[in-house]
PDB file of N, CA and C in Angstrom:
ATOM      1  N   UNK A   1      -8.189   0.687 -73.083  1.00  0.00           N
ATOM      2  CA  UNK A   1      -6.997  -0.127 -72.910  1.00  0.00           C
ATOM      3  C   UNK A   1      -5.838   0.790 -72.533  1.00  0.00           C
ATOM      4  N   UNK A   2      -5.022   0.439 -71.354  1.00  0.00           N
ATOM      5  CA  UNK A   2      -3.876   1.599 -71.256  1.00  0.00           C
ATOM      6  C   UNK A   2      -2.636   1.219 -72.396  1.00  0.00           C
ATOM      7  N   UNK A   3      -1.935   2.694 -72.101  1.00  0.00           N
ATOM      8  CA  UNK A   3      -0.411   2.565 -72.883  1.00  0.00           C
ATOM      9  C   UNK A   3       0.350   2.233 -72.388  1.00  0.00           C
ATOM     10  N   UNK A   4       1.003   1.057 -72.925  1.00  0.00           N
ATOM     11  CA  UNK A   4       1.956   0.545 -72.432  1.00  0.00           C
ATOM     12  C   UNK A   4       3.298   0.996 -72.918  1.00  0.00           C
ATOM     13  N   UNK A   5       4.240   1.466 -72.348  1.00  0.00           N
ATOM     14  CA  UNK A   5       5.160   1.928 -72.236  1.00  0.00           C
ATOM     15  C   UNK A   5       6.810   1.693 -71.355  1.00  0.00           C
ATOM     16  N   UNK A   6       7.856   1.507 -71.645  1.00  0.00           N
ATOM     17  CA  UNK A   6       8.823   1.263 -71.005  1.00  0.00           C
ATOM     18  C   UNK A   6       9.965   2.214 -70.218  1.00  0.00           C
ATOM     19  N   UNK A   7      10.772   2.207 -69.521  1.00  0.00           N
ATOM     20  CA  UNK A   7      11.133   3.524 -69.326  1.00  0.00           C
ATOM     21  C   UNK A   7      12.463   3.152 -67.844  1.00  0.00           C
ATOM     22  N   UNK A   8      13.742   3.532 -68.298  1.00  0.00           N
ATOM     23  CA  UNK A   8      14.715   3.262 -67.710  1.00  0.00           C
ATOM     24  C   UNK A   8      14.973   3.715 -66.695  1.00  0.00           C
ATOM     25  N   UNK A   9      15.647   3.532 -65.528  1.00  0.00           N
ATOM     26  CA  UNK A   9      15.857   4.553 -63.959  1.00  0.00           C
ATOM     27  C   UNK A   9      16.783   3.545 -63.783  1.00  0.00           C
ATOM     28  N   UNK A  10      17.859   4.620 -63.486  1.00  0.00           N
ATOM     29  CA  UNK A  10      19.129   3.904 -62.522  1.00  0.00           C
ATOM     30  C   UNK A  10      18.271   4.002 -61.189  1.00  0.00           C
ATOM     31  N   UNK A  11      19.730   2.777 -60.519  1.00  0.00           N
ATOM     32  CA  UNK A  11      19.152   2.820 -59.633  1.00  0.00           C
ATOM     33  C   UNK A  11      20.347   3.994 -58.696  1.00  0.00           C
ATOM     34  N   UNK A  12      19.619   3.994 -57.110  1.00  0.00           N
ATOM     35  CA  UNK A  12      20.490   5.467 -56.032  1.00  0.00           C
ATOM     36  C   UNK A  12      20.554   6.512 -57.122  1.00  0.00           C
ATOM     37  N   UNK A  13      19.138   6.643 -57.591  1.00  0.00           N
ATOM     38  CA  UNK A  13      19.459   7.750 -58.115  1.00  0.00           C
ATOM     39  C   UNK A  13      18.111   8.747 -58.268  1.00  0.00           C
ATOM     40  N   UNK A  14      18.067   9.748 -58.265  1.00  0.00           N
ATOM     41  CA  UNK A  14      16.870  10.565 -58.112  1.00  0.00           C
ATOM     42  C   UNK A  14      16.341  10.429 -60.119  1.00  0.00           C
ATOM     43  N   UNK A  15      15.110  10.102 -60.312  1.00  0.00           N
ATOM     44  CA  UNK A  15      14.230  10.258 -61.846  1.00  0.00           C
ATOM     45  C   UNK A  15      12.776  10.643 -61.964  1.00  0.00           C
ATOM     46  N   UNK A  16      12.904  10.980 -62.945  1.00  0.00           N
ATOM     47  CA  UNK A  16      11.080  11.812 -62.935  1.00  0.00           C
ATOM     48  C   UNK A  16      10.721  10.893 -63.978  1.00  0.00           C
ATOM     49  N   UNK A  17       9.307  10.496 -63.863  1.00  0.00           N
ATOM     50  CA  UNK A  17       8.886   9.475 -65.031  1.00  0.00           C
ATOM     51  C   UNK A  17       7.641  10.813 -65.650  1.00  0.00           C
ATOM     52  N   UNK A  18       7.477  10.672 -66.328  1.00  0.00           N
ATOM     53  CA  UNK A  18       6.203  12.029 -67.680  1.00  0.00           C
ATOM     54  C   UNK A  18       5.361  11.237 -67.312  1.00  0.00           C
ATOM     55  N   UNK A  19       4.013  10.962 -67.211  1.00  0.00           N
ATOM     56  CA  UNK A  19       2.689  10.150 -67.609  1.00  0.00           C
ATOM     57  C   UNK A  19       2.042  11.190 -68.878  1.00  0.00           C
ATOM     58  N   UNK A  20       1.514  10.764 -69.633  1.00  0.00           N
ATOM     59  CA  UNK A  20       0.785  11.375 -70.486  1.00  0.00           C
ATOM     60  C   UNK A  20      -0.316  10.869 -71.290  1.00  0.00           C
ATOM     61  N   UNK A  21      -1.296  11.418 -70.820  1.00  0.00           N
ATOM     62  CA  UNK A  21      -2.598  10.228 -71.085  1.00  0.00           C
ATOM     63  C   UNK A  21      -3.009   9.689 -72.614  1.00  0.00           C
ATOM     64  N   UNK A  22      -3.497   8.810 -72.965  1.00  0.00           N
ATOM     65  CA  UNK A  22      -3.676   8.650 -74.331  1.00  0.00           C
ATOM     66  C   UNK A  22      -4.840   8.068 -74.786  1.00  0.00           C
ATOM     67  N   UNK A  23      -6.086   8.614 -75.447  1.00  0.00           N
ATOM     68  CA  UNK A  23      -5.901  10.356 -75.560  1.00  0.00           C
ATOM     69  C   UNK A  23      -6.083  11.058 -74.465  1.00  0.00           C
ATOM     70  N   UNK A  24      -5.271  12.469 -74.701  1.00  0.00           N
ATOM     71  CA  UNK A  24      -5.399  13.656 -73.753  1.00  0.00           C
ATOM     72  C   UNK A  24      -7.209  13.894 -72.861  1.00  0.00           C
ATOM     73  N   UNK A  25      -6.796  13.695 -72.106  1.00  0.00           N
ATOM     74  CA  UNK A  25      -8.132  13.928 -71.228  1.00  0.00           C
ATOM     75  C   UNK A  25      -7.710  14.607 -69.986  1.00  0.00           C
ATOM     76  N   UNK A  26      -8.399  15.586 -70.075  1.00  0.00           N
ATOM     77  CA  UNK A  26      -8.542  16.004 -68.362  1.00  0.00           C
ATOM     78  C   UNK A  26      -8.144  15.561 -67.137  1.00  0.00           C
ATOM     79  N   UNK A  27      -7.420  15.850 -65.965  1.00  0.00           N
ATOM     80  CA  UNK A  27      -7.386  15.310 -64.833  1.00  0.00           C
ATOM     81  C   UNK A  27      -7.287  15.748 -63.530  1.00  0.00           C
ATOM     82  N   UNK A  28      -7.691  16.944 -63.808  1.00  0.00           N
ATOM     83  CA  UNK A  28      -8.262  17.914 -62.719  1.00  0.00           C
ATOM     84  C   UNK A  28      -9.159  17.222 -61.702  1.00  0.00           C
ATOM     85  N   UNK A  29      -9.110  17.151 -60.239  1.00  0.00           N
ATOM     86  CA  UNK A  29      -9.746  17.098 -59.649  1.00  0.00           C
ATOM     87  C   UNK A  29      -9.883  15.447 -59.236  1.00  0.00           C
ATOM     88  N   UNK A  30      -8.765  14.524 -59.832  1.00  0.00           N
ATOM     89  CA  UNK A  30      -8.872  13.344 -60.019  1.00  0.00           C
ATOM     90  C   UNK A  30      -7.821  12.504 -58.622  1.00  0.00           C
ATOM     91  N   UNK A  31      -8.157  11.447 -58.293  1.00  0.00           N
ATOM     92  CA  UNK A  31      -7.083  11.010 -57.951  1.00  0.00           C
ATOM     93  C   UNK A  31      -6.510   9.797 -58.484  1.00  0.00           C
ATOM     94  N   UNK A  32      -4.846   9.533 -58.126  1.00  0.00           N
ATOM     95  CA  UNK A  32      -4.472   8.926 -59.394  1.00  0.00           C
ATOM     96  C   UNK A  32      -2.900   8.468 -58.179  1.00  0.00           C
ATOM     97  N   UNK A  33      -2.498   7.029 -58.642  1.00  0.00           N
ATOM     98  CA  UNK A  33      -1.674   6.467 -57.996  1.00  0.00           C
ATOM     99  C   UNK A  33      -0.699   5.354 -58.942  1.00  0.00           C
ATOM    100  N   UNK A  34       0.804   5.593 -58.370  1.00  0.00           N
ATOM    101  CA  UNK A  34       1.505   5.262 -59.316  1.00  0.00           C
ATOM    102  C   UNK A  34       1.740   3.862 -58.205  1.00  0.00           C
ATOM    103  N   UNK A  35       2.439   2.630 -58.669  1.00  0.00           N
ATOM    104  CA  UNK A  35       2.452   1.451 -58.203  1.00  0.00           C
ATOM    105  C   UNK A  35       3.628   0.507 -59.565  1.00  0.00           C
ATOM    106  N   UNK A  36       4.927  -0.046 -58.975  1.00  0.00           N
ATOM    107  CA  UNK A  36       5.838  -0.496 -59.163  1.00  0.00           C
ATOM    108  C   UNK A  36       5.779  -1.407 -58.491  1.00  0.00           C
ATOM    109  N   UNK A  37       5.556  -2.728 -59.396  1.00  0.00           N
ATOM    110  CA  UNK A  37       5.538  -3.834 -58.039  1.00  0.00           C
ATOM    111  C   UNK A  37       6.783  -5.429 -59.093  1.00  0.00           C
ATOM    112  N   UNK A  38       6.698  -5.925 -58.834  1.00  0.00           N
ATOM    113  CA  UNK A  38       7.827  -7.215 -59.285  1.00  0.00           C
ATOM    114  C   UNK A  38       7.149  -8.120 -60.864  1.00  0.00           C
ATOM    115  N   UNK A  39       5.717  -7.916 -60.460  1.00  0.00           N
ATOM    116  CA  UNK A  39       5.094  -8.357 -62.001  1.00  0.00           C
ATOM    117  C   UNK A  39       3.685  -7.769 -62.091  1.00  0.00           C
ATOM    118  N   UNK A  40       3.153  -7.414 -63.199  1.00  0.00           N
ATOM    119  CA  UNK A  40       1.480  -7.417 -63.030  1.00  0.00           C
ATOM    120  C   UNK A  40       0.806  -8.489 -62.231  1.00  0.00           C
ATOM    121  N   UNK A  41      -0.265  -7.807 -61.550  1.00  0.00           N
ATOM    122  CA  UNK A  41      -0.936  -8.525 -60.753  1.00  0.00           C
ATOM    123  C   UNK A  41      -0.052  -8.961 -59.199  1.00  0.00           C
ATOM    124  N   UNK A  42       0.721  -8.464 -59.384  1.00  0.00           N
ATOM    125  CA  UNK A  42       1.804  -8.618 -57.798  1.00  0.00           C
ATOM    126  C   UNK A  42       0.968  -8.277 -56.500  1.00  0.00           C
ATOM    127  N   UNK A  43       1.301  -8.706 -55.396  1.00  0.00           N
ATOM    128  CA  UNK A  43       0.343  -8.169 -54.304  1.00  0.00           C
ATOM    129  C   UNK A  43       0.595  -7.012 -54.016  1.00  0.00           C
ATOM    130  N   UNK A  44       1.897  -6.485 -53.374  1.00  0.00           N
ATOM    131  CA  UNK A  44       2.115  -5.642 -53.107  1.00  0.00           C
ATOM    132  C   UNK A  44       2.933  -4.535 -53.986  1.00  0.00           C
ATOM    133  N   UNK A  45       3.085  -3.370 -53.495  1.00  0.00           N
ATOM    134  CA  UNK A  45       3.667  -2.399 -55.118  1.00  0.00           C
ATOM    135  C   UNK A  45       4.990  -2.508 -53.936  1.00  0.00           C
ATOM    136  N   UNK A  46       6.287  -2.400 -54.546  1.00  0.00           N
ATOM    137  CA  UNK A  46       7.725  -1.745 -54.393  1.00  0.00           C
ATOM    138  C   UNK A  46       7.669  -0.886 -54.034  1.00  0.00           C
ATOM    139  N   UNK A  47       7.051   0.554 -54.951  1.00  0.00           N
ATOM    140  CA  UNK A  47       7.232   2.133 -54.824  1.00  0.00           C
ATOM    141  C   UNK A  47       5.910   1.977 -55.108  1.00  0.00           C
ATOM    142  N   UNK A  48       4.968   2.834 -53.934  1.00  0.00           N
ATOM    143  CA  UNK A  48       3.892   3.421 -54.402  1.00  0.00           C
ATOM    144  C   UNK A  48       3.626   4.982 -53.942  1.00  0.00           C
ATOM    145  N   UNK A  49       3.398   5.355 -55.334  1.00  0.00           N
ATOM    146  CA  UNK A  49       3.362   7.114 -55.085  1.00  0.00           C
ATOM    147  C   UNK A  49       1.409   7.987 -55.478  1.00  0.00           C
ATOM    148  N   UNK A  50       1.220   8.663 -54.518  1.00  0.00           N
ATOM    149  CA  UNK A  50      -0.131   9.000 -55.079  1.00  0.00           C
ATOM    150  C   UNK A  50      -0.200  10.383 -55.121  1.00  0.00           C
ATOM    151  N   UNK A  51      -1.582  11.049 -55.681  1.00  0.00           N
ATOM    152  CA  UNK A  51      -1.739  12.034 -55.586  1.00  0.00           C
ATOM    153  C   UNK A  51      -3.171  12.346 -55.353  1.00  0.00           C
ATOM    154  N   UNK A  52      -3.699  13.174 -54.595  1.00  0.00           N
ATOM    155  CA  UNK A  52      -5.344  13.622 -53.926  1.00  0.00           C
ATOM    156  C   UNK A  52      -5.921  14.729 -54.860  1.00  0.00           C
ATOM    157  N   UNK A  53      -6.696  14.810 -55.015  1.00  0.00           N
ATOM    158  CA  UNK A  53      -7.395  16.159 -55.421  1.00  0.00           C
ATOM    159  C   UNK A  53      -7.171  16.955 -54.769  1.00  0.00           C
ATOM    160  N   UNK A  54      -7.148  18.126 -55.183  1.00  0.00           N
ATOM    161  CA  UNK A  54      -6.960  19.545 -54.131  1.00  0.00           C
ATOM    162  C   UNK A  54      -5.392  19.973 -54.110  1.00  0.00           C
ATOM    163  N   UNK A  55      -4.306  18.749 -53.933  1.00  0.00           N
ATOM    164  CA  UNK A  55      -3.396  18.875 -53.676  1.00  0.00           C
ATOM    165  C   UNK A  55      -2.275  18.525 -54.923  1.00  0.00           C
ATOM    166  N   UNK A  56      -1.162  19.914 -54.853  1.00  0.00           N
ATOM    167  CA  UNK A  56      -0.497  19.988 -55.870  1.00  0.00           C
ATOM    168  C   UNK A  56       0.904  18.563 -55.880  1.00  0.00           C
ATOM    169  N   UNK A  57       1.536  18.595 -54.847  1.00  0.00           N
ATOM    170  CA  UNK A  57       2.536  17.186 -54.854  1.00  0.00           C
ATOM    171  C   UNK A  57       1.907  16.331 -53.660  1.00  0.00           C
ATOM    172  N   UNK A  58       1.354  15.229 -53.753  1.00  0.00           N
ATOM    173  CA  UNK A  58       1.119  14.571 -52.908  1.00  0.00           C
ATOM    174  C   UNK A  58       1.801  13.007 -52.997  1.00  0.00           C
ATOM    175  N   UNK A  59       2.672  13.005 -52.102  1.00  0.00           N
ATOM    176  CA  UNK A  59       3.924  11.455 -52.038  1.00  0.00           C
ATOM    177  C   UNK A  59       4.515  11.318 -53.539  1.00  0.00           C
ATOM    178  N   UNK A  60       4.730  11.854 -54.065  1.00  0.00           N
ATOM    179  CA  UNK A  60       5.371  12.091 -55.227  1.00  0.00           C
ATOM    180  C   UNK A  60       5.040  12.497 -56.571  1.00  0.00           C
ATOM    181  N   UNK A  61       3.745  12.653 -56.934  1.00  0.00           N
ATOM    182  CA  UNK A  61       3.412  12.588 -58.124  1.00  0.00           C
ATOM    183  C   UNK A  61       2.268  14.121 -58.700  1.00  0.00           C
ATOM    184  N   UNK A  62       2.776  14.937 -59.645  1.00  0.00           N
ATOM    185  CA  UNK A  62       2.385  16.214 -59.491  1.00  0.00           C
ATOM    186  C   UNK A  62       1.659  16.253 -61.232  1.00  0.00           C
ATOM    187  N   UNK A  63       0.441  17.251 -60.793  1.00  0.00           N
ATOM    188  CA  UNK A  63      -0.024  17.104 -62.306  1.00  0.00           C
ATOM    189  C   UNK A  63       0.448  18.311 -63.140  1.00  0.00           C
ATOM    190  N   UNK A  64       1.340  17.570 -64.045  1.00  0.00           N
ATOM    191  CA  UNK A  64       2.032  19.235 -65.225  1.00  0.00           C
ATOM    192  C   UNK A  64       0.853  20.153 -65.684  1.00  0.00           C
ATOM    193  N   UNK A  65      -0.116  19.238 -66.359  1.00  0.00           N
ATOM    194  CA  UNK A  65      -0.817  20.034 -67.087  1.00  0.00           C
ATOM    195  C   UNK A  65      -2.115  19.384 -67.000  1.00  0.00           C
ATOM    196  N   UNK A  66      -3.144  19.339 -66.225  1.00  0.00           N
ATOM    197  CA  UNK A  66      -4.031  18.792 -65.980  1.00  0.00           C
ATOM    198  C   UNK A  66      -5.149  19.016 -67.405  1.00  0.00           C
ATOM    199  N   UNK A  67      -4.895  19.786 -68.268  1.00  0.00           N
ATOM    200  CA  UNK A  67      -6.181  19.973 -69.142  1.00  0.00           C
ATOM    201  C   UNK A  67      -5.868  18.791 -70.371  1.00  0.00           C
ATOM    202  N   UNK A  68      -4.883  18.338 -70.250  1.00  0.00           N
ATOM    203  CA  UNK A  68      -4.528  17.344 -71.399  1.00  0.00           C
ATOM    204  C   UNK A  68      -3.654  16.188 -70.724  1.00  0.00           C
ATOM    205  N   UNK A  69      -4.208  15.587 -69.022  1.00  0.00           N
ATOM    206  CA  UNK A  69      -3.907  14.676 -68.534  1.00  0.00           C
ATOM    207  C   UNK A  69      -2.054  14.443 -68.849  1.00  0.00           C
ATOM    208  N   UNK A  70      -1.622  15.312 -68.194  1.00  0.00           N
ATOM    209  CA  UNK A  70       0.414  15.185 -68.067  1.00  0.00           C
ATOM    210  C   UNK A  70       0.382  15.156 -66.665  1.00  0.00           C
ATOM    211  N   UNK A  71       1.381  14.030 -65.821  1.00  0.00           N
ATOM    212  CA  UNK A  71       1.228  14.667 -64.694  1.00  0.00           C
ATOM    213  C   UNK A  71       2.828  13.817 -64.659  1.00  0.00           C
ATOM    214  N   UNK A  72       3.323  13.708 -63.665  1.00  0.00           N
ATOM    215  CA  UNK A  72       4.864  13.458 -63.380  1.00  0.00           C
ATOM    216  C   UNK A  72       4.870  12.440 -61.926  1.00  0.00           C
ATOM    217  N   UNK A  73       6.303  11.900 -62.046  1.00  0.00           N
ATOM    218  CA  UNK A  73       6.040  10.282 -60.608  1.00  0.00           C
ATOM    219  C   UNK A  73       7.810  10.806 -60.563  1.00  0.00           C
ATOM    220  N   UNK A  74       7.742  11.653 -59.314  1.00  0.00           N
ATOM    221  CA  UNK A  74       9.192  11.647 -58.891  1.00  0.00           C
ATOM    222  C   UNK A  74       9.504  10.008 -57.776  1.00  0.00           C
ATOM    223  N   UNK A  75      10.850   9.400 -58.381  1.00  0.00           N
ATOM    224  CA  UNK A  75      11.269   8.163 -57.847  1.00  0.00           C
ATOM    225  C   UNK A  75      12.344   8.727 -57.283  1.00  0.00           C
ATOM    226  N   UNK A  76      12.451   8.677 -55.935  1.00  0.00           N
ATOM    227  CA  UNK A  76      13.934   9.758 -55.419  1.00  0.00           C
ATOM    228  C   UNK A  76      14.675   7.854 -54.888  1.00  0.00           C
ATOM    229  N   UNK A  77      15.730   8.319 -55.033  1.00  0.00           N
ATOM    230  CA  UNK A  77      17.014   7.475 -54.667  1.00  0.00           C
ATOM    231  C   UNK A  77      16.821   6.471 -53.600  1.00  0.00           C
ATOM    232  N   UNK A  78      16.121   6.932 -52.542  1.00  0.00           N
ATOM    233  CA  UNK A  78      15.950   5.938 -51.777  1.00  0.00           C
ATOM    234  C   UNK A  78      14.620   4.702 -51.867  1.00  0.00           C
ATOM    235  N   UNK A  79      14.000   5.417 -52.870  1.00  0.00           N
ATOM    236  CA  UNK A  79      12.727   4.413 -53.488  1.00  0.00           C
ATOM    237  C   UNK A  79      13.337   3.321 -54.436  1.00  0.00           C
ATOM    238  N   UNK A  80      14.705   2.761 -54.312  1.00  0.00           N
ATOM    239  CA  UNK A  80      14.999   2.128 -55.816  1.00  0.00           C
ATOM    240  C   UNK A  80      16.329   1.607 -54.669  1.00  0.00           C
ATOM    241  N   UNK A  81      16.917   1.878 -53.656  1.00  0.00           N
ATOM    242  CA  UNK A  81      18.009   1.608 -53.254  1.00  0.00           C
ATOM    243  C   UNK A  81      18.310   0.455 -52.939  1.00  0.00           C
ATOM    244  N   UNK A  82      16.824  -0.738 -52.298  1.00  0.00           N
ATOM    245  CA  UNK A  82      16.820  -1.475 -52.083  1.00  0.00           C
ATOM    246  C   UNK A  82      16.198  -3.061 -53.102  1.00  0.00           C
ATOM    247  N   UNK A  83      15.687  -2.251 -54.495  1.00  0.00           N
ATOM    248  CA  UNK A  83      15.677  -3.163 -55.296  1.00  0.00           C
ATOM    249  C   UNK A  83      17.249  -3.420 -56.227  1.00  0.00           C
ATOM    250  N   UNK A  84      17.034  -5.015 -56.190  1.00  0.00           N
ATOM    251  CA  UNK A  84      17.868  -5.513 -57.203  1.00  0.00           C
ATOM    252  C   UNK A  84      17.689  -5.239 -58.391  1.00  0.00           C
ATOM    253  N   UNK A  85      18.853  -5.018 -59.315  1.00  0.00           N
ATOM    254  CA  UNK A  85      18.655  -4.485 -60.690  1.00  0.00           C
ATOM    255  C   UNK A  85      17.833  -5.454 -61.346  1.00  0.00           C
ATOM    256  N   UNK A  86      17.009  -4.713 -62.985  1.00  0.00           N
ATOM    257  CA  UNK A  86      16.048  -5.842 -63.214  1.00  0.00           C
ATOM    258  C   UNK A  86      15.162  -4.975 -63.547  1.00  0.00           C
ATOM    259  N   UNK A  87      14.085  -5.842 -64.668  1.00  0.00           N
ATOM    260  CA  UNK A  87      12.326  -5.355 -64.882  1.00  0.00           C
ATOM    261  C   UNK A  87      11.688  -5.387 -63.907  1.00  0.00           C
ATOM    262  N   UNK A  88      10.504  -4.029 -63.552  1.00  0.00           N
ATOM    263  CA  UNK A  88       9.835  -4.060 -62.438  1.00  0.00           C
ATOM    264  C   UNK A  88       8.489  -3.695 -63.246  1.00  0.00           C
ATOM    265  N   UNK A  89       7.544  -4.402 -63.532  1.00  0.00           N
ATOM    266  CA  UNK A  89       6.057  -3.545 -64.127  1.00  0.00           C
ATOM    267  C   UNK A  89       5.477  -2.605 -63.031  1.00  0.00           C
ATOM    268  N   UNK A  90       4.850  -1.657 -63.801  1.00  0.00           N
ATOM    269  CA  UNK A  90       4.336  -0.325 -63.145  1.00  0.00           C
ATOM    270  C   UNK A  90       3.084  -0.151 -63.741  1.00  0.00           C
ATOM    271  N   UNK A  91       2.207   0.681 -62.971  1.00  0.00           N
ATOM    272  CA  UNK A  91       0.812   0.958 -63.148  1.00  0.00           C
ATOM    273  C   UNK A  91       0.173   2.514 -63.011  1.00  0.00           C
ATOM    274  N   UNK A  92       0.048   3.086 -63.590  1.00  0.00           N
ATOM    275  CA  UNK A  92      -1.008   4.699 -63.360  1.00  0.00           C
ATOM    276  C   UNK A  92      -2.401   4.589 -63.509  1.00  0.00           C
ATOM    277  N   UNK A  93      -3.217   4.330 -62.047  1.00  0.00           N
ATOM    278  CA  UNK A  93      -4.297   4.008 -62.185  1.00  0.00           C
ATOM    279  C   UNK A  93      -5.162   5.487 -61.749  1.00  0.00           C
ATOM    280  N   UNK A  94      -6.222   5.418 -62.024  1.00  0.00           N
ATOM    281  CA  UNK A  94      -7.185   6.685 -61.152  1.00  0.00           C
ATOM    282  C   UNK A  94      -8.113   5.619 -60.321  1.00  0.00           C
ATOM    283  N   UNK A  95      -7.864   6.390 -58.949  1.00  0.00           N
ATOM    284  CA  UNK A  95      -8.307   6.019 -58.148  1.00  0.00           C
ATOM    285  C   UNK A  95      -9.987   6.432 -57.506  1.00  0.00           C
ATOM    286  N   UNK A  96     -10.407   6.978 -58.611  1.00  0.00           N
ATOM    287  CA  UNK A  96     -11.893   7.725 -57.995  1.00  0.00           C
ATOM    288  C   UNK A  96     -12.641   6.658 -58.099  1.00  0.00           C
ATOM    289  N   UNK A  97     -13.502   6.602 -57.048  1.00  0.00           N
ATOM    290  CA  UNK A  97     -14.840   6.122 -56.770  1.00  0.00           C
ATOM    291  C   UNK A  97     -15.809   5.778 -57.975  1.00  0.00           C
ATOM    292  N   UNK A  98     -15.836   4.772 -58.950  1.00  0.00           N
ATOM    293  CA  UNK A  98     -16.707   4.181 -60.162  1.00  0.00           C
ATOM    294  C   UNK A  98     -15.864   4.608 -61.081  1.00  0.00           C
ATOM    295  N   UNK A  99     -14.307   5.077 -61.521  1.00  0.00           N
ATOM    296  CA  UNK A  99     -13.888   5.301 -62.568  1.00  0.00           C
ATOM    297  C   UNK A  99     -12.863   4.793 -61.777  1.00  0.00           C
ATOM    298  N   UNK A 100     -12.487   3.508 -61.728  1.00  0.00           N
ATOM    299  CA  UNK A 100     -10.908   2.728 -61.335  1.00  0.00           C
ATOM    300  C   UNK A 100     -10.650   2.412 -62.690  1.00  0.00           C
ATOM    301  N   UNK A 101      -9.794   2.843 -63.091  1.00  0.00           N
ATOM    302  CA  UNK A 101      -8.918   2.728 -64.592  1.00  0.00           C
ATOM    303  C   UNK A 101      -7.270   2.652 -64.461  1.00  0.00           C
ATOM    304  N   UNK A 102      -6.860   1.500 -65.100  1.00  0.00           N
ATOM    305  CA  UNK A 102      -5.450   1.517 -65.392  1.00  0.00           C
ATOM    306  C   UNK A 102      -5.050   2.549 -66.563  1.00  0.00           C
ATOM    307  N   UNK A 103      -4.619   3.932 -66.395  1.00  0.00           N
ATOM    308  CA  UNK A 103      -4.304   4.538 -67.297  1.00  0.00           C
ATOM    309  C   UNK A 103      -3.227   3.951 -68.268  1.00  0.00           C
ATOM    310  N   UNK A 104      -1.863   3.602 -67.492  1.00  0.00           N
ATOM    311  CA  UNK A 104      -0.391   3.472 -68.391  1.00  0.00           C
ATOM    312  C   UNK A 104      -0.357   2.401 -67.451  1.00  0.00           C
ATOM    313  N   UNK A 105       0.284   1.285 -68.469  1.00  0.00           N
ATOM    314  CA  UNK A 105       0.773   0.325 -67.718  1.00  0.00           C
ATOM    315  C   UNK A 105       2.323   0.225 -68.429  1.00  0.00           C
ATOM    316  N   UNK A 106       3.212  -0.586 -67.654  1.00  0.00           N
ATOM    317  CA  UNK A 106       4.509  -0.932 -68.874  1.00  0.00           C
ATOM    318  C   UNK A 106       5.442  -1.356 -67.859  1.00  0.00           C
ATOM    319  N   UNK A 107       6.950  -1.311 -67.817  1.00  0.00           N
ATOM    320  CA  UNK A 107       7.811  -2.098 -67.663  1.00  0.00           C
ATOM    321  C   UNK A 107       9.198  -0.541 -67.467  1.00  0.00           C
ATOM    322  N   UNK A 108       9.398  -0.576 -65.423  1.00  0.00           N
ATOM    323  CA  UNK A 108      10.481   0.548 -65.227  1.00  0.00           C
ATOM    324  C   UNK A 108      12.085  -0.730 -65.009  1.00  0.00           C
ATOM    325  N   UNK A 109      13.048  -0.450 -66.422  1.00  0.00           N
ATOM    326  CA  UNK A 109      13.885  -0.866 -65.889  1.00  0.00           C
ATOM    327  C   UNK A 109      15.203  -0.279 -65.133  1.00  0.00           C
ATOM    328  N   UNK A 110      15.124  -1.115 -63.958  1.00  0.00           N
ATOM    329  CA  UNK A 110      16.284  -0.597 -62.953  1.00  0.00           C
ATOM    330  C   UNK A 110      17.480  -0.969 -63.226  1.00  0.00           C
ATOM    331  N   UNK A 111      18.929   0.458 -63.923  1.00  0.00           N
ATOM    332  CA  UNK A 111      19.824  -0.324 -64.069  1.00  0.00           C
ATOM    333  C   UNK A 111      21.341  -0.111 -63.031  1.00  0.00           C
ATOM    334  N   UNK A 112      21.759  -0.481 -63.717  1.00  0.00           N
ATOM    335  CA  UNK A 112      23.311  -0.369 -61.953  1.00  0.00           C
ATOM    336  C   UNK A 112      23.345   1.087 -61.953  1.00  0.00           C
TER     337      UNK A 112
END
């Protein structure tokens, strides 16, 4: 079951969100994609940020400490400029091939 978690961001404004897995597991070698969309189950995400294996920042999202699953979701200013203030649910899924898992799910609120 993921952790659900909440977590504030102005908006026009540059924020780093933590992910931190629960429990700590590994995530070396994984791929893994962040997704902000208007409600769970939304079609499309708002901000979607990913990251590849092999590669250290890929579209925003970098792993701190891969041996105890930490990795980070930079939201820069212009990813947020065009939403209206408000709850947006968000998702940290891994994206590998037979292990699709919602890691963290929860609720980014955007404020003025």
């Amino acid at each position: 079951m993921p952790i659900q978690v909440q977590a504030p961001l102005v908006r026009m404004e540059d924020g780093l969100l933590v992910v931190q897995l629960t429990p700590a597991v590994p995530i070396g070698g994984q791929n893994w994609q962040f997704e902000l969309m208007n409600r769970f189950g939304g079609v499309s995400g708002r901000i979607v940020k990913n990251m590849a294996s092999g590669f250290l920042v890929s579209s925003g999202m970098n792993i701190t400490n891969s041996g105890i699953g930490i990795m980070t979701v930079q939201v820069n200013s212009q990813d947020t400029s065009g939403l209206p203030y408000g709850n947006y649910a968000f998702a940290v899924t891994r994206l590998d091939s037979g292990n699709r898992t919602a890691a963290t799910e929860g609720f980014l609120l955007i404020l003025p």
